[in-house]
Protein backbone atom coordinates (compact mmCIF):
# COMPACT_ATOMS: atom_id res chain seq x y z
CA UNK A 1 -53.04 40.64 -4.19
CA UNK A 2 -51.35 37.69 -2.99
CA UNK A 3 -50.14 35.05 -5.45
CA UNK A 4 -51.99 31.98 -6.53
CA UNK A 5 -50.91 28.43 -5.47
CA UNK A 6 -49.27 26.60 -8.45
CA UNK A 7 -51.16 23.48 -9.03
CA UNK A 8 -49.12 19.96 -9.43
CA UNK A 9 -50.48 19.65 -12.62
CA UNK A 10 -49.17 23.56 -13.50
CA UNK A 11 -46.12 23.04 -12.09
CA UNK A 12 -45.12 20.06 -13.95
CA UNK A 13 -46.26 21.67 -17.55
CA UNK A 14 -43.77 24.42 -16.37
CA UNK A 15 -40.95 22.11 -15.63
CA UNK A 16 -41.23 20.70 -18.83
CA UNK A 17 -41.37 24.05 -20.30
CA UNK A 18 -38.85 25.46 -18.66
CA UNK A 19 -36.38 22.29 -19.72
CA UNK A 20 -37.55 23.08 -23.29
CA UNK A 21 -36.89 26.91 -23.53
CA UNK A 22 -33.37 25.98 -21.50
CA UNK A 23 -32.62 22.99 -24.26
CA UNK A 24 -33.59 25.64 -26.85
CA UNK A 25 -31.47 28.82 -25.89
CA UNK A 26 -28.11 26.15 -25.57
CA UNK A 27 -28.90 24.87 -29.20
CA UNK A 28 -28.94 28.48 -30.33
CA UNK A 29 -26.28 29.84 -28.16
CA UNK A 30 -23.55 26.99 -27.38
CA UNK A 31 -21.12 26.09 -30.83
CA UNK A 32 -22.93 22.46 -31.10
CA UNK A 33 -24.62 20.40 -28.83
CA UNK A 34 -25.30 16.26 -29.38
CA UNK A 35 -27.24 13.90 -27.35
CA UNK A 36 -25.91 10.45 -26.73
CA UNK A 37 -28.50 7.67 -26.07
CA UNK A 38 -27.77 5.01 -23.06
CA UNK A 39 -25.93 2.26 -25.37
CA UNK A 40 -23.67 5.02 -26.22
CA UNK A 41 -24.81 6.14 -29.56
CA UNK A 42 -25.13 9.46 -31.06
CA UNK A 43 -29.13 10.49 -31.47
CA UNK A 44 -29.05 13.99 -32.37
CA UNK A 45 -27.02 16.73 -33.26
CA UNK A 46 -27.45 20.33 -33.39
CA UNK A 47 -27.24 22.88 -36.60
CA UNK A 48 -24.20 24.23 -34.96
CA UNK A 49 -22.11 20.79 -34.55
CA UNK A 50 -22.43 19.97 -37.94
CA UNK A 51 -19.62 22.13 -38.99
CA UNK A 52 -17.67 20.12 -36.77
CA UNK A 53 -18.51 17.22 -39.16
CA UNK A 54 -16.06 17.65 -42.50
CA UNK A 55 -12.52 17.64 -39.71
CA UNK A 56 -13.83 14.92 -37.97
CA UNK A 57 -13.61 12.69 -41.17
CA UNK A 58 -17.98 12.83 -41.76
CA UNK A 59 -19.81 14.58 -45.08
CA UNK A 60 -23.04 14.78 -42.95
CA UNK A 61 -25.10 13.97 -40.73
CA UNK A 62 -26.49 11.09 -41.93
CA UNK A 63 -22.93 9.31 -41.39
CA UNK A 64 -22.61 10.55 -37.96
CA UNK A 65 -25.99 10.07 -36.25
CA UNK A 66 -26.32 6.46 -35.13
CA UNK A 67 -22.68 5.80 -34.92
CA UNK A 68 -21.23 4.91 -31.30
CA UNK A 69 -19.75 8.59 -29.66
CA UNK A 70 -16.28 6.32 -28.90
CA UNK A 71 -15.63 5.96 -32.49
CA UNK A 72 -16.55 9.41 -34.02
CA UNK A 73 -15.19 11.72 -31.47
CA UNK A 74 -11.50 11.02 -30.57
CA UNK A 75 -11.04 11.44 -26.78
CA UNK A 76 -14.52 12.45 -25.85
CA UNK A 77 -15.54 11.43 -22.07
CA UNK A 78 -19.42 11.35 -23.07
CA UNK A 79 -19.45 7.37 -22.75
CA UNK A 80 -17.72 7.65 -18.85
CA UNK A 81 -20.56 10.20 -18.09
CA UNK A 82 -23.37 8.12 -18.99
CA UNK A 83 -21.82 4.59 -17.17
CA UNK A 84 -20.99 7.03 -14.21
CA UNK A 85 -23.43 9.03 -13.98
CA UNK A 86 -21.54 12.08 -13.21
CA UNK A 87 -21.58 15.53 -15.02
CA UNK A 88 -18.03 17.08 -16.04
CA UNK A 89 -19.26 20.10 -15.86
CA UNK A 90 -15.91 21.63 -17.62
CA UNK A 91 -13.01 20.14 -19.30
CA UNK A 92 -11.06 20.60 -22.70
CA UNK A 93 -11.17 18.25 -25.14
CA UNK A 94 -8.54 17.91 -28.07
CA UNK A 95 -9.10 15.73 -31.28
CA UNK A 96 -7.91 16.65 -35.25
CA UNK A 97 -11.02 18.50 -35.31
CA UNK A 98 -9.26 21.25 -32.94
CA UNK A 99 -9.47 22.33 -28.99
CA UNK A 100 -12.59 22.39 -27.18
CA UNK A 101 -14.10 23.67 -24.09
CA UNK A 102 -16.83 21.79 -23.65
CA UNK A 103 -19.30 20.88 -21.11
CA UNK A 104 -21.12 16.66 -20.54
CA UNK A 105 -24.07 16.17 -17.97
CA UNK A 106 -25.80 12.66 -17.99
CA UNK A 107 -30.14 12.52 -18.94
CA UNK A 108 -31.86 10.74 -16.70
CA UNK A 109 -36.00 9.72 -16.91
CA UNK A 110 -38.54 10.37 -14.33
CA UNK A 111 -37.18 7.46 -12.24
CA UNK A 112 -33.78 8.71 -11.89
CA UNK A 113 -32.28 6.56 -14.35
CA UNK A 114 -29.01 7.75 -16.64
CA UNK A 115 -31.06 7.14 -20.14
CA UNK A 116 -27.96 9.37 -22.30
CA UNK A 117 -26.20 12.39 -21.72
CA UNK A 118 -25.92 15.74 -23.55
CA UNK A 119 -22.88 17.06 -24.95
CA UNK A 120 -22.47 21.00 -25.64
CA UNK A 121 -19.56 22.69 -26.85
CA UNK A 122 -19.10 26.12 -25.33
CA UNK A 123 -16.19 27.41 -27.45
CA UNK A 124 -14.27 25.99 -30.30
CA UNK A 125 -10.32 27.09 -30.27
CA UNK A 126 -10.06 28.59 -26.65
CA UNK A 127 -6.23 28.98 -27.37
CA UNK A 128 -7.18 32.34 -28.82
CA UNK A 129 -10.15 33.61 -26.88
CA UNK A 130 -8.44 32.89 -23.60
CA UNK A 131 -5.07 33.23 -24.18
CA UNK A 132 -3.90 33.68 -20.45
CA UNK A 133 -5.58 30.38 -18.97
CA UNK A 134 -4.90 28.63 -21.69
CA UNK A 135 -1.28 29.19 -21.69
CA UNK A 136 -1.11 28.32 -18.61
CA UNK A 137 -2.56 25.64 -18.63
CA UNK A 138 -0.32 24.34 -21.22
CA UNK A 139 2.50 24.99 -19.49
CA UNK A 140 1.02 23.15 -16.63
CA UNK A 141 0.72 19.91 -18.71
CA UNK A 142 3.80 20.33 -19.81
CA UNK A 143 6.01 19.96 -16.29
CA UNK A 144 3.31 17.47 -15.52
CA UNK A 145 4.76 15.74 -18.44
CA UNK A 146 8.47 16.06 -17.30
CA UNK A 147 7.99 14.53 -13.94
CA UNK A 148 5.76 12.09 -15.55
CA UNK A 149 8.80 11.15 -17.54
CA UNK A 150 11.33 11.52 -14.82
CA UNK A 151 9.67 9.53 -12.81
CA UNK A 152 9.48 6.97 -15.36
CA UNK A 153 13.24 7.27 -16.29
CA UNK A 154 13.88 6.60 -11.99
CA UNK A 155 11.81 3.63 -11.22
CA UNK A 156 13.38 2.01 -14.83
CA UNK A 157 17.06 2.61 -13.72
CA UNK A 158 16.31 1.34 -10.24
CA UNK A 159 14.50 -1.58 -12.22
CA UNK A 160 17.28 -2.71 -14.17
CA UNK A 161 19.30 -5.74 -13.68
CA UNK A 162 22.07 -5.75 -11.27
CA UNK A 163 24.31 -8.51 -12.70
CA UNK A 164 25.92 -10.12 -15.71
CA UNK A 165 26.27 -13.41 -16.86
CA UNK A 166 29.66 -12.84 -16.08
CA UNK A 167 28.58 -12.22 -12.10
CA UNK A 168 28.14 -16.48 -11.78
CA UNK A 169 31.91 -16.58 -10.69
CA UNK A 170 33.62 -20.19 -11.74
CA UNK A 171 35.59 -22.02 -14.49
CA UNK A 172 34.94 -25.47 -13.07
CA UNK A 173 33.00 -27.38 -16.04
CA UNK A 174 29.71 -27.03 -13.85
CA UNK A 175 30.15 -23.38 -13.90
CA UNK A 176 30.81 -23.07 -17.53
CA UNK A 177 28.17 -25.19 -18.93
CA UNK A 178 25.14 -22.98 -16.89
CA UNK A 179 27.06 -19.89 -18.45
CA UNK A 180 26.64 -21.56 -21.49
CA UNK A 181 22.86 -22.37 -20.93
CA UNK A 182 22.29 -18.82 -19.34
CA UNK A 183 23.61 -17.03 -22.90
CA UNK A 184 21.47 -19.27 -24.94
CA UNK A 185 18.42 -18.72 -23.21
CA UNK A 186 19.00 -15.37 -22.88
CA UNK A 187 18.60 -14.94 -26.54
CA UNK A 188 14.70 -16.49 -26.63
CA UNK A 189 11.59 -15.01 -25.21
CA UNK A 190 10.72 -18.49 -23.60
CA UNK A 191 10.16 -18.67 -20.05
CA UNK A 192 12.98 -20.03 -17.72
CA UNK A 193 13.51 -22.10 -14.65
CA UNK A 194 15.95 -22.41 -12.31
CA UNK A 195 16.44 -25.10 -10.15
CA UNK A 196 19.16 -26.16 -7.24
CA UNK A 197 19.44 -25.51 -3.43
CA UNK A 198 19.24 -22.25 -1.75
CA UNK A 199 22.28 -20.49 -1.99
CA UNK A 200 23.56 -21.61 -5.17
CA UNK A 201 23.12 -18.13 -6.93
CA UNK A 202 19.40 -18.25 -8.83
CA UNK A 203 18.80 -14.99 -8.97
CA UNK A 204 22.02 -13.50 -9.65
CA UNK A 205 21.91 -15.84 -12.72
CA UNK A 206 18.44 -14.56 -13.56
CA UNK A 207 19.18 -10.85 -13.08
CA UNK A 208 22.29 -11.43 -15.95
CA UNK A 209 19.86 -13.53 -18.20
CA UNK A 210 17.48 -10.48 -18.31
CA UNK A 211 20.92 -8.37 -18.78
CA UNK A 212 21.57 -10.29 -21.75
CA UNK A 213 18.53 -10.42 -23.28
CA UNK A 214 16.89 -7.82 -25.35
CA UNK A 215 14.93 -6.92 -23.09
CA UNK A 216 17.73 -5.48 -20.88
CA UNK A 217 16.62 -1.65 -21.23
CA UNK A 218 13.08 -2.85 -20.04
CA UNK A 219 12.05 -3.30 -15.83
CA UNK A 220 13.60 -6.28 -14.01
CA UNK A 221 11.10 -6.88 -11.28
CA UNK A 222 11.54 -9.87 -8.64
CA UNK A 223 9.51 -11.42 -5.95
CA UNK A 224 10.01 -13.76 -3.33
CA UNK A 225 6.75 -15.67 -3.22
CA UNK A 226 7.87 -17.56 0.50
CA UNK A 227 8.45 -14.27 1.76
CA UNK A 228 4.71 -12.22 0.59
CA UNK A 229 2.26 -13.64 2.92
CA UNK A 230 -0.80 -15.79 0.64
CA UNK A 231 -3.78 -13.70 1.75
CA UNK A 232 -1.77 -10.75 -0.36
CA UNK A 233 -0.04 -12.63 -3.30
CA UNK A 234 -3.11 -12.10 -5.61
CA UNK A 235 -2.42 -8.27 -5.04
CA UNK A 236 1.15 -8.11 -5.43
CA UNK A 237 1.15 -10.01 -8.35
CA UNK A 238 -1.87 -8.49 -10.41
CA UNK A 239 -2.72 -5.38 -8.78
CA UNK A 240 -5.68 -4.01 -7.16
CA UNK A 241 -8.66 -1.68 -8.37
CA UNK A 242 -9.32 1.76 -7.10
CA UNK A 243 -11.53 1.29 -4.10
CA UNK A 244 -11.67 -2.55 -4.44
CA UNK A 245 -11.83 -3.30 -0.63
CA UNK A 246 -12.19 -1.31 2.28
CA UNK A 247 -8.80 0.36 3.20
CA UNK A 248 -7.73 -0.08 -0.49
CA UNK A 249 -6.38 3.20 -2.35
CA UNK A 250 -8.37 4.65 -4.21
CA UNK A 251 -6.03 5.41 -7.21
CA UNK A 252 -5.78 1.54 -7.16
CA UNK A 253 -2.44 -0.15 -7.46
CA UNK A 254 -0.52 -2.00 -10.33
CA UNK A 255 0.67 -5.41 -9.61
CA UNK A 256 4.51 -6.86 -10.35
CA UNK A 257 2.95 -8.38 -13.78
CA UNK A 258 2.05 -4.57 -14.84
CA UNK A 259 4.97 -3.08 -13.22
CA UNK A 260 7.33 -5.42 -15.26
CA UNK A 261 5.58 -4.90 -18.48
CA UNK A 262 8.01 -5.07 -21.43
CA UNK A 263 10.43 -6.67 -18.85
CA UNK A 264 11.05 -9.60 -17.39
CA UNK A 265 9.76 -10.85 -14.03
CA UNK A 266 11.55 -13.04 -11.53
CA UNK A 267 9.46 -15.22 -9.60
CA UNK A 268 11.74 -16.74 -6.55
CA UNK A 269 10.85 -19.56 -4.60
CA UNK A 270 8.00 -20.59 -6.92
CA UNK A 271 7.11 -24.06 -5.40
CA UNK A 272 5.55 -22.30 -2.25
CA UNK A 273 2.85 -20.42 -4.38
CA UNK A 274 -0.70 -21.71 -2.96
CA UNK A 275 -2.70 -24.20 -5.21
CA UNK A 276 -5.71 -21.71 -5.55
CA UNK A 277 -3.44 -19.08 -7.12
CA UNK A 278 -1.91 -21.14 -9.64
CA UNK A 279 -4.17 -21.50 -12.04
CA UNK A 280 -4.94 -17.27 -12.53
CA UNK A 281 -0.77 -17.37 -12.89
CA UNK A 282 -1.15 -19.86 -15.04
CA UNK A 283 -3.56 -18.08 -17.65
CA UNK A 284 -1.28 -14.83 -16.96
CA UNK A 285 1.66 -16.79 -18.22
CA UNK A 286 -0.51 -18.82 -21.09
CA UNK A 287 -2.28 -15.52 -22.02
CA UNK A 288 -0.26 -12.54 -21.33
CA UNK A 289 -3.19 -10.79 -19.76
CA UNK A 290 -4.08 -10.29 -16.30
CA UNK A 291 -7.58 -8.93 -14.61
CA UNK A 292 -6.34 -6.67 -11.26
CA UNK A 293 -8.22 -7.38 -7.37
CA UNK A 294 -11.52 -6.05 -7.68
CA UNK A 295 -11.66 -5.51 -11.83
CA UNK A 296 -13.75 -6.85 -14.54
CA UNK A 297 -11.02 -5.10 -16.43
CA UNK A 298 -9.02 -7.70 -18.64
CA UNK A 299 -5.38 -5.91 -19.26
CA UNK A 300 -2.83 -6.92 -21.78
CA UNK A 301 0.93 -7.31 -20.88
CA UNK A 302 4.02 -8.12 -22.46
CA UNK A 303 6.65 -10.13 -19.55
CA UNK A 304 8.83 -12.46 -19.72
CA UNK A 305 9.20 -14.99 -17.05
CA UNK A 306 11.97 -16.39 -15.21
CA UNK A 307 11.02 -18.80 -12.41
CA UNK A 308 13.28 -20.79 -9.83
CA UNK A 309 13.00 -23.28 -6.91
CA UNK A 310 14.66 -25.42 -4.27
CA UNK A 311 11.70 -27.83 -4.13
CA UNK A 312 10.87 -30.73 -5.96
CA UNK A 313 8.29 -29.62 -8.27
CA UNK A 314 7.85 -33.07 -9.99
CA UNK A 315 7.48 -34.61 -6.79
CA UNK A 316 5.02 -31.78 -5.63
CA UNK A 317 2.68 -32.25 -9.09
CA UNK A 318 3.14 -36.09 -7.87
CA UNK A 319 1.68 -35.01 -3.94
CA UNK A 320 -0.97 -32.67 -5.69
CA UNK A 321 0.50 -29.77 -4.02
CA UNK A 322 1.52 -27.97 -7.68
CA UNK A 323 -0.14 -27.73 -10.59
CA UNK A 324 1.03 -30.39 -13.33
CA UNK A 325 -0.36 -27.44 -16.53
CA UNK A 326 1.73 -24.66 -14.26
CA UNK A 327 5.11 -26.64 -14.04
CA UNK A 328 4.88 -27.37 -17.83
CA UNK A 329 4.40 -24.18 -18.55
CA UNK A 330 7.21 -22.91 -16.58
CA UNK A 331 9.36 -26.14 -17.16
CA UNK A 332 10.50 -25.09 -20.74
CA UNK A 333 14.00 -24.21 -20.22
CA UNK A 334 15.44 -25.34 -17.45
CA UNK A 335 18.80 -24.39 -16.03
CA UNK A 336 20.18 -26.68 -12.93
CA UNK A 337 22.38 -24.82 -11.02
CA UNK A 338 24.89 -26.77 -9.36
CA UNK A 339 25.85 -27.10 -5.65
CA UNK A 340 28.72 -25.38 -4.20
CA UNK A 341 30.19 -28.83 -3.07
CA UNK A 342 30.08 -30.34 -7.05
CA UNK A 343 31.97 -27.10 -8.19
CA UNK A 344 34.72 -27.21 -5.78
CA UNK A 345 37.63 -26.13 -8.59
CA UNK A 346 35.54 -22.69 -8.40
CA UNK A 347 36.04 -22.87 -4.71
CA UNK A 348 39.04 -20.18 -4.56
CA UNK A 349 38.05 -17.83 -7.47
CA UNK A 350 34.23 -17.38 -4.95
CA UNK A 351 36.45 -16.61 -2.08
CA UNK A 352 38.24 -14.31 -3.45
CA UNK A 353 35.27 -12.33 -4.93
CA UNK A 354 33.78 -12.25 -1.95
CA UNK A 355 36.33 -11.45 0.01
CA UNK A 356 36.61 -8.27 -2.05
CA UNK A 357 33.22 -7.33 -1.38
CA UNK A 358 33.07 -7.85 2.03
CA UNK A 359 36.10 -5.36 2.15
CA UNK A 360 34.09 -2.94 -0.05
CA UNK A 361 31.22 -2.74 2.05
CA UNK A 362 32.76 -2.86 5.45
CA UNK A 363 35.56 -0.73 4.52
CA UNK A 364 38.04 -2.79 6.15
CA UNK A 365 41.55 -4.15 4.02
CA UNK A 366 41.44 -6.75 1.51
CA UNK A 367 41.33 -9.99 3.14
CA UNK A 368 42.40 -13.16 1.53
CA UNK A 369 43.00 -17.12 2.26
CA UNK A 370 45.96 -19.27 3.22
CA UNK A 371 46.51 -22.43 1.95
CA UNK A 372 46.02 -24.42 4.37
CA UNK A 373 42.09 -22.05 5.15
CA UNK A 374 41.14 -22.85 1.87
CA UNK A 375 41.79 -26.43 2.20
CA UNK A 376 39.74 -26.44 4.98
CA UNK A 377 37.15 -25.26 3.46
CA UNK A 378 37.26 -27.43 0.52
CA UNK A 379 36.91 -29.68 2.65
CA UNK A 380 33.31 -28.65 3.61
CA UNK A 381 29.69 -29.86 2.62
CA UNK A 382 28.23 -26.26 2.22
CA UNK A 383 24.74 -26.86 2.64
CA UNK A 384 24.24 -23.45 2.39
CA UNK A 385 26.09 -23.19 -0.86
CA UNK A 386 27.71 -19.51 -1.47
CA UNK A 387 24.97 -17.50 1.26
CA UNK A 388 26.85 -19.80 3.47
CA UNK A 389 30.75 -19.47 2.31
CA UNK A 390 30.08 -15.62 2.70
CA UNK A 391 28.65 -16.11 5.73
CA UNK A 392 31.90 -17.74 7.04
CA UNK A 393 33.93 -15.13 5.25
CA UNK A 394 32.56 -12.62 6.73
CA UNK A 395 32.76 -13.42 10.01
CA UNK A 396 36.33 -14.38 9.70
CA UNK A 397 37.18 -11.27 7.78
CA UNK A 398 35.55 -9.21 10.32
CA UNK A 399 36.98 -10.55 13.46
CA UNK A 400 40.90 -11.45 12.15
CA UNK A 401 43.46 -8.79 12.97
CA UNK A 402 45.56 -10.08 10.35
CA UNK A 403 45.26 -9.46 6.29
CA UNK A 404 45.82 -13.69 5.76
CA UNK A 405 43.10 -15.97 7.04
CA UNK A 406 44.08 -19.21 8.56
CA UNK A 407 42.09 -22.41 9.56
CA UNK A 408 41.71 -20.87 12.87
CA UNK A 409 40.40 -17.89 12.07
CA UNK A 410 37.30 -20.12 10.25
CA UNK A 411 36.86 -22.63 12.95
CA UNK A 412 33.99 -20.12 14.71
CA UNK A 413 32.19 -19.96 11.25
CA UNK A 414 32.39 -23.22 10.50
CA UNK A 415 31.55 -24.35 14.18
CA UNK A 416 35.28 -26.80 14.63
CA UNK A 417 37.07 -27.27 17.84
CA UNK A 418 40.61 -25.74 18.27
CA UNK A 419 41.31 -29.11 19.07
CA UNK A 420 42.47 -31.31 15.78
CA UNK A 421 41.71 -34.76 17.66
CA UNK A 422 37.49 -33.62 18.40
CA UNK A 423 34.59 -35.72 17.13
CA UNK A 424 33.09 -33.26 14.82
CA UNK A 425 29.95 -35.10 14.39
CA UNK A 426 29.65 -35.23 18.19
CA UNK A 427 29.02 -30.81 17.61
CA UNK A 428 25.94 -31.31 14.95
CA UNK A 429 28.29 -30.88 12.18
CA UNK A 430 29.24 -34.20 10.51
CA UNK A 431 31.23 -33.14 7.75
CA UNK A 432 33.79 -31.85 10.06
CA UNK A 433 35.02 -35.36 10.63
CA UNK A 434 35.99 -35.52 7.28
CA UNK A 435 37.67 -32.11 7.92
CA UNK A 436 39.54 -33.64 10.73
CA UNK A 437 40.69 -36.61 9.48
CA UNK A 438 42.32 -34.59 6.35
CA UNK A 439 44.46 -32.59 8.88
CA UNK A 440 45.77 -35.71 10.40
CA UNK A 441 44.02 -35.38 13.61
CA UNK A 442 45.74 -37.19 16.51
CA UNK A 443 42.31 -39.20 17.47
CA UNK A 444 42.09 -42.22 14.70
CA UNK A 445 38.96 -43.14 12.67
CA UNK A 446 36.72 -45.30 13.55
CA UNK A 447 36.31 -48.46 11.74
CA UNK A 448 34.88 -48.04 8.83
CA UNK A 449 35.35 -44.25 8.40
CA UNK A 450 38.95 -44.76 7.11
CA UNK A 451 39.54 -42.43 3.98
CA UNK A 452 40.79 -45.11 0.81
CA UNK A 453 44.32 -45.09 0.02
CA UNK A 454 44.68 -42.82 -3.44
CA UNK A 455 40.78 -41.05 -2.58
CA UNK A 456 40.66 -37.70 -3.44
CA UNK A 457 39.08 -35.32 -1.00
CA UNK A 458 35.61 -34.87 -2.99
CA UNK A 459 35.56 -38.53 -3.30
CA UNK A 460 36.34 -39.02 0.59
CA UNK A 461 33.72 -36.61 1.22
CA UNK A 462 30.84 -38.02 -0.94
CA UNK A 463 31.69 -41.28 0.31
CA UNK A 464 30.50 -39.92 3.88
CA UNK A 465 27.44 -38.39 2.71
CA UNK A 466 26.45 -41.41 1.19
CA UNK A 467 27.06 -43.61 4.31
CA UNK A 468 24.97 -41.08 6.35
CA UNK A 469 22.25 -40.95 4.02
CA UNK A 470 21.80 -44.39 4.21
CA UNK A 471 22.38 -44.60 8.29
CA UNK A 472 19.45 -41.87 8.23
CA UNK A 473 17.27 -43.87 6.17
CA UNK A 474 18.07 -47.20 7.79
CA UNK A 475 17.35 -45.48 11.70
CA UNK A 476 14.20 -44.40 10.13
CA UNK A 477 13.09 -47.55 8.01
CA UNK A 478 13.28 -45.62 4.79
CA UNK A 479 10.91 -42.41 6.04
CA UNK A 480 12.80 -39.94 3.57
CA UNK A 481 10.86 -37.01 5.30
CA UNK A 482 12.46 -38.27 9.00
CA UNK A 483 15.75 -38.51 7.46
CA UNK A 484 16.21 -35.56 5.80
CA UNK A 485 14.96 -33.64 8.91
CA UNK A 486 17.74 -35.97 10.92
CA UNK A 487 20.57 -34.91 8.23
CA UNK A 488 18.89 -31.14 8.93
CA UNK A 489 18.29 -30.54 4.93
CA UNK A 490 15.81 -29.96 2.96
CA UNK A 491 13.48 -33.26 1.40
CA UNK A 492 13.98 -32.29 -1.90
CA UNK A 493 17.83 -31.99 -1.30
CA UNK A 494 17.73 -35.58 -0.02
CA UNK A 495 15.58 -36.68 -3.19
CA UNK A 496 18.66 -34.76 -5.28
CA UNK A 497 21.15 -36.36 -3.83
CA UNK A 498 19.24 -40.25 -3.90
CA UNK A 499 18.87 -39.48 -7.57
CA UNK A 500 22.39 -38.37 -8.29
CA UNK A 501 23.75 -41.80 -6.79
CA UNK A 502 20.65 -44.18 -8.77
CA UNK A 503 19.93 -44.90 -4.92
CA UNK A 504 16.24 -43.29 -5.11
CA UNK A 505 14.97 -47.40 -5.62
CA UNK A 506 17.69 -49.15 -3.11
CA UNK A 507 17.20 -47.09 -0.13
């Protein structure tokens, strides 16, 4: 006799049925069993789960029903099942209570919607009933835990800072007093910034502040904002969400302000940040918490800033380019550090220091200065500070035969004729004459160039940078911008060196 078609109304009654006698036989056979409504809250529990009560800190039922699931079960996944919408169809789960193996699918109503989600536990203590598994799968967690920590341990040594205080080579009084300034700050949680040319040795100084601080055993993490392009400087410095943009990966990806937390973080070059990032800095800084690319997720951290610059930020909050709030945040303890040229006692002890690394790393002999080289170069402008005196080291060190440098041996660094009698300034490099005329170089002065009867060298060569300055300014009726690019340095080196000589109104 062939079977009779199941009416829609039949069928439904037996669906319902069937998802009552199925609820029924896992409340009688499973060790417990809760339901958990949509907002998260516990709605029912069965007879069997309320022996779980007493060890979770609850005398009955009456104290656990109603109560959010986050805040009466320790570790329980029950809330990420009903905002996901995703069963874990197996998993352990360990609270004072005891070890689990339990089992979470979401509830949904008739229009598909996640309306809860059911909890069962399949077997309390599993540690005994399935020894084998069990074992292993402790010992599993437990070399996940090792290279967990390993890890950890690596990317925290590799972290760490690479100089001293001690590193910032000079005895000169300009070199002692940002020591000085360097040790105190080192001893406050403030943030720092550090301000002077390119080249003058910003981050070294800011990799032996964090050394000195007690911080030290914590991450040192730097970035070079000019050198990130702006379209990814959101990312780098605040991470990004799994799957936040196509292409993204899907573990997600901590930013420098996680990566650094409990550390400090160096952030180089920070006048070229772009205006539209400043202000989510600025309430990382002001706030200490930071929401990653793609996250509603707000995330606390614990960093300690050190900023620096070769711009002029108070001329930039001036222009509108920077953020007046950011630079006073960041403006609390500032450190100038001074150009090679104002420092020249310290000129010798550099040398030699890097003179000895060069021979380090190329593994060639020890290399050191005559006389007569390092008067040469103290005769110098250096407007590439120390990256530019190892520059000309280098090259010098690299391509003399013998173990004593001599003036000749710099004059392809430092771009000077053979000849003592050429016009330096005729080659693009106008501190030469001054160079020249300190060697006694057979070609005379020109009027008005004559070096002062009783002038020291710093003082001869300050009084030509002022004169050019002010030939700059005058060829370009005062444009600061054309004369600075004429002198071929930076604006805000020419606004430095205006406001070091009170000439800032004059010229």
């Amino acid at each position: 006799m062939p079977a009779l078609p199941v009416l829609p109304q039949d069928a439904d009654s037996l669906l319902k049925l069937a998802a009552q006698s199925m609820f029924d036989l896992y409340a009688q056979t499973v060790q417990g069993m809760m339901v958990v409504d949509r907002e998260h809250r516990v709605v029912w529990i069965s007879e069997g789960y309320k022996r779980f009560l007493p060890a979770l800190g609850f005398a009955g039922e009456h104290e656990f029903v109603g109560r959010l699931i986050e805040e009466v079960v320790p570790n329980t996944l029950l809330a990420q099942v009903i905002d996901s919408g995703q069963p874990i169809m197996l998993d352990l789960l360990t609270n004072q209570a005891g070890s689990f193996l339990v089992s979470r699918v979401p509830l949904r109503d008739a229009q598909g919607r996640v309306i809860g989600a059911l909890g069962m536990v399949l077997m309390d203590h599993p540690e005994s009933t399935m020894q084998p598994l069990m074992a292993k799968l402790g010992h599993l967690q437990r070399e996940l835990a090792d290279a967990q920590r390993q890890l950890a341990a690596e990317q925290t040594r590799n972290r760490r800072a690479k100089y001293t205080i001690a590193a910032y080579i000079g005895a000169s009084p300009a070199a002692m007093e940002v020591k000085r300034q360097a040790r105190r700050v080192a001893g406050t949680e403030s943030t720092v910034l550090l301000l002077g040319e390119t080249g003058t040795g910003k981050e070294l100084l800011a990799h032996g502040i964090h050394a000195a601080s007690a911080r030290a055993a914590r991450p040192f993490v730097g970035v070079n904002i000019a050198a990130v392009p702006d379209t990814l400087l959101e990312a780098e410095f605040f991470g990004v969400a799994p799957g936040a943009y196509t292409g993204a990966d899907r573990k997600g990806r901590d930013g420098k302000f996680k990566v650094a937390d409990g550390g400090t973080l160096f952030l180089d070059e920070i006048g070229d940040m772009p205006l539209p990032l400043q202000a989510k800095l600025l309430r990382a800084l002001q706030e200490q918490e930071l929401e990653p690319l793609g996250s509603n997720q707000v995330i606390k951290v614990d960093v300690r800033v050190i900023a620096a610059t070769s711009r002029d930020l108070p001329r930039m909050v001036a222009e509108g380019s920077f953020r007046a709030d950011l630079y006073y945040r960041l403006n609390v303890l500032p450190i100038r550090l001074p150009a090679l040229r104002e420092r020249l006692d310290d000129l010798e002890a550099l040398s030699d220091a890097l003179l000895e690394d060069i021979s380090r790393r190329s593994g060639l002999p020890h290399k050191s200065l005559s006389a007569a080289a390092l008067d040469s170069l103290s005769a110098r402008l250096w407007p590439g500070n120390i990256r530019e005196l190892r520059n000309v080291l280098e090259q010098a060190a690299l391509m003399a035969d013998d173990l004593v440098l001599q003036p000749q041996h710099l004059q392809a660094a430092l771009g000077l004729a053979a000849a003592p009698g050429i016009d330096a300034a005729v080659r693009g490099n106008p501190e030469a004459a001054v160079v020249a005329h300190a060697a006694n170089a057979v070609a005379p002065a020109p009027a008005g160039q004559q070096v002062e009867a009783g002038q020291t060298l710093a003082q001869a060569v300050g009084d030509l940078e002022a004169r050019l300055i002010g030939e700059a300014l005058a060829r370009h009726r005062g444009n600061k911008v054309a004369a600075a690019k004429a002198l071929g340095i930076a604006r805000a080196t020419l606004y430095q060196k205006l406001a070091e000589r009170g000439a800032g109104a004059e010229l």
